[in-house]
N, C-alpha and C. Protein backbone atom coordinates (compact mmCIF):
# COMPACT_ATOMS: atom_id res chain seq x y z
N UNK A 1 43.84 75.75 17.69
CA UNK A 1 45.15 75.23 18.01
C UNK A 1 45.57 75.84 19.35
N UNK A 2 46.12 74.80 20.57
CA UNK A 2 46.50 75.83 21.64
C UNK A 2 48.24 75.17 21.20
N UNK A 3 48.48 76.42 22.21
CA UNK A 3 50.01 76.66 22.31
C UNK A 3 50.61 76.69 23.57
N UNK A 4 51.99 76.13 23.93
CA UNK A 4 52.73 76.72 25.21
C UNK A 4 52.69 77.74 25.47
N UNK A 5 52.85 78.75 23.97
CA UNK A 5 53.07 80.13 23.67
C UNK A 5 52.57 80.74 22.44
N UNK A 6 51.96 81.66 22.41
CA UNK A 6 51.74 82.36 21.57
C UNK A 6 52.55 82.72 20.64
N UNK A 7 54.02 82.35 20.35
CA UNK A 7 54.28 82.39 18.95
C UNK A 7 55.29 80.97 18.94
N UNK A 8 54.95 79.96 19.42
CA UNK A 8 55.46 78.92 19.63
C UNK A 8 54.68 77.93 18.69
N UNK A 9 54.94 77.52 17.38
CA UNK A 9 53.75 76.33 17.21
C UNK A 9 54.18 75.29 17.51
N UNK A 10 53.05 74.25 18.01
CA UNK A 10 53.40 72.92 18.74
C UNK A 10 53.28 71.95 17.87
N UNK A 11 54.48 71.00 18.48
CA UNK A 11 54.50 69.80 18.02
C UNK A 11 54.08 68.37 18.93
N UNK A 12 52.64 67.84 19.14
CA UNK A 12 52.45 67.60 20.07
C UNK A 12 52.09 65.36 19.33
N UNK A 13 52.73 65.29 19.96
CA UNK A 13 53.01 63.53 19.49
C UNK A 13 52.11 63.32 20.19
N UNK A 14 51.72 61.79 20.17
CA UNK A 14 50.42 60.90 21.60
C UNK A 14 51.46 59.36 20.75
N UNK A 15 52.26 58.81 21.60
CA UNK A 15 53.01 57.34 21.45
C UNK A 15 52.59 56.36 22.31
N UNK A 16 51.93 55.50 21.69
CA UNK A 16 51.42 54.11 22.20
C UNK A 16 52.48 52.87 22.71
N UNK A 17 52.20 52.64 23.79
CA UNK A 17 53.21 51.35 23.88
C UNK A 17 54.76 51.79 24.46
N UNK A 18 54.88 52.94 24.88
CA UNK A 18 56.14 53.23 25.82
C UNK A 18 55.65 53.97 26.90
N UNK A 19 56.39 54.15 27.73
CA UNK A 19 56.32 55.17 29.24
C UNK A 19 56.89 56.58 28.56
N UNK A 20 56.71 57.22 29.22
CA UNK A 20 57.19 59.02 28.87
C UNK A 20 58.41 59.22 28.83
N UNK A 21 59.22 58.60 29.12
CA UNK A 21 60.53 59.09 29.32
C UNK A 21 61.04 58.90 27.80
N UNK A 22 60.58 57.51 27.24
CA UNK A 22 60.91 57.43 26.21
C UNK A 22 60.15 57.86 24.92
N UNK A 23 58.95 58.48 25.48
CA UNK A 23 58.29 59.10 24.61
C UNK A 23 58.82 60.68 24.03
N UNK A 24 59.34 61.14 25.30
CA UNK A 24 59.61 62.51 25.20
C UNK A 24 61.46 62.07 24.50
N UNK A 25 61.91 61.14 24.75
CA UNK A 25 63.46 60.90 23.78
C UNK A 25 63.09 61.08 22.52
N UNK A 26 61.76 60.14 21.61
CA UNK A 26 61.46 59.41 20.87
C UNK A 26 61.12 61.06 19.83
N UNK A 27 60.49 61.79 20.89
CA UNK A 27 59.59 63.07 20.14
C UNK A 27 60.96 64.17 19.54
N UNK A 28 61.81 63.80 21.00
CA UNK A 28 63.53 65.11 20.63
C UNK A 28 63.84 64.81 19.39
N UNK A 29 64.04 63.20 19.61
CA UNK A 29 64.29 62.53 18.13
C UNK A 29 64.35 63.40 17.00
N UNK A 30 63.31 62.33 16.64
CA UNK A 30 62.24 63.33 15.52
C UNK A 30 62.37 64.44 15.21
N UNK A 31 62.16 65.24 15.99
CA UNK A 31 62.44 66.70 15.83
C UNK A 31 63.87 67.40 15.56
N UNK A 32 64.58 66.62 15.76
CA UNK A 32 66.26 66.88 15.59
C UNK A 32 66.28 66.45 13.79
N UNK A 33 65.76 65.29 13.21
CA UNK A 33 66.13 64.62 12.23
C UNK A 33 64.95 65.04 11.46
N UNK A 34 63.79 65.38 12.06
CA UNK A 34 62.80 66.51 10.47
C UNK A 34 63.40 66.63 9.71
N UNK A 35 62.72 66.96 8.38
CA UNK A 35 63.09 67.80 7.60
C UNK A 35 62.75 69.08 7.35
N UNK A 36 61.11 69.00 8.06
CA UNK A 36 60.79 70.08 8.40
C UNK A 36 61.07 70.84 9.60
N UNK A 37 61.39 69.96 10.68
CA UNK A 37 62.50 70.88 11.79
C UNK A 37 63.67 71.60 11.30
N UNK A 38 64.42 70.55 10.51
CA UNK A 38 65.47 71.43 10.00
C UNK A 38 65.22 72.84 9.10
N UNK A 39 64.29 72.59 8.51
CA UNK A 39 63.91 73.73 7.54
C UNK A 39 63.87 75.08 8.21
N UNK A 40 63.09 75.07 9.79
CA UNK A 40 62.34 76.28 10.50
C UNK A 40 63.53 76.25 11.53
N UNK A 41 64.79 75.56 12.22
CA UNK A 41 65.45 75.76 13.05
C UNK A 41 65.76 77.05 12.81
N UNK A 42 66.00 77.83 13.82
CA UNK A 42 67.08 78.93 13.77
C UNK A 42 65.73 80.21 13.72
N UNK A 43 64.95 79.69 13.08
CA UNK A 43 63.74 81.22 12.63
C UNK A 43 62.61 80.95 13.39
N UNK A 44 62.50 79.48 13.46
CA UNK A 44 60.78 79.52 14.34
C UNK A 44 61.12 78.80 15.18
N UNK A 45 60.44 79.22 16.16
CA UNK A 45 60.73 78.38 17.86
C UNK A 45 59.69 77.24 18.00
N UNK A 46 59.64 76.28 17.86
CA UNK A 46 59.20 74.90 18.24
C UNK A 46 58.84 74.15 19.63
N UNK A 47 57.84 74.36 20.20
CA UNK A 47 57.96 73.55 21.53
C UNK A 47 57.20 71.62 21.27
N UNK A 48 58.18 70.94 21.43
CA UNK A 48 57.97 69.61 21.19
C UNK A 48 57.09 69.06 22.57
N UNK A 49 56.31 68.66 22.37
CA UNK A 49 55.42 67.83 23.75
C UNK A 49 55.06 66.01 22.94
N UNK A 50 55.67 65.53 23.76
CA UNK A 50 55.31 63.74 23.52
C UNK A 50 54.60 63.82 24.73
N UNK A 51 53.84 62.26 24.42
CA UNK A 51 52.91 61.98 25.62
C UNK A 51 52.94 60.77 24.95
N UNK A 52 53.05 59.82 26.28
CA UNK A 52 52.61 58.34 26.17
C UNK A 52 51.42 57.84 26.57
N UNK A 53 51.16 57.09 25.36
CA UNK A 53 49.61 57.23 25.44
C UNK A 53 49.09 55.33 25.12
């Protein structure tokens, strides 16, 4: 597994069929409305990476 950071685990999307801008909205998304984001907010640091693919 690589990382941004060493105690960062990643959340790394690949979205078909949009440009990045809306890939990287699409990924904040998500990550705002988890359930498992919500679970780890506040205790584990998350770095979100989308890529349009």
């Amino acid at each position: 597994m690589t990382t941004a950071s060493s105690d960062r685990p990643p959340c790394c999307l690949e979205l078909g069929g949009v440009d990045q801008e809306t890939a990287a909205e699409l990924g904040a998304a998500a990550h705002r409305i988890c359930p498992y984001s919500k679970a780890a907010r506040g205790n584990i640091p998350v770095t979100v990476t989308a890529v349009a693919g």
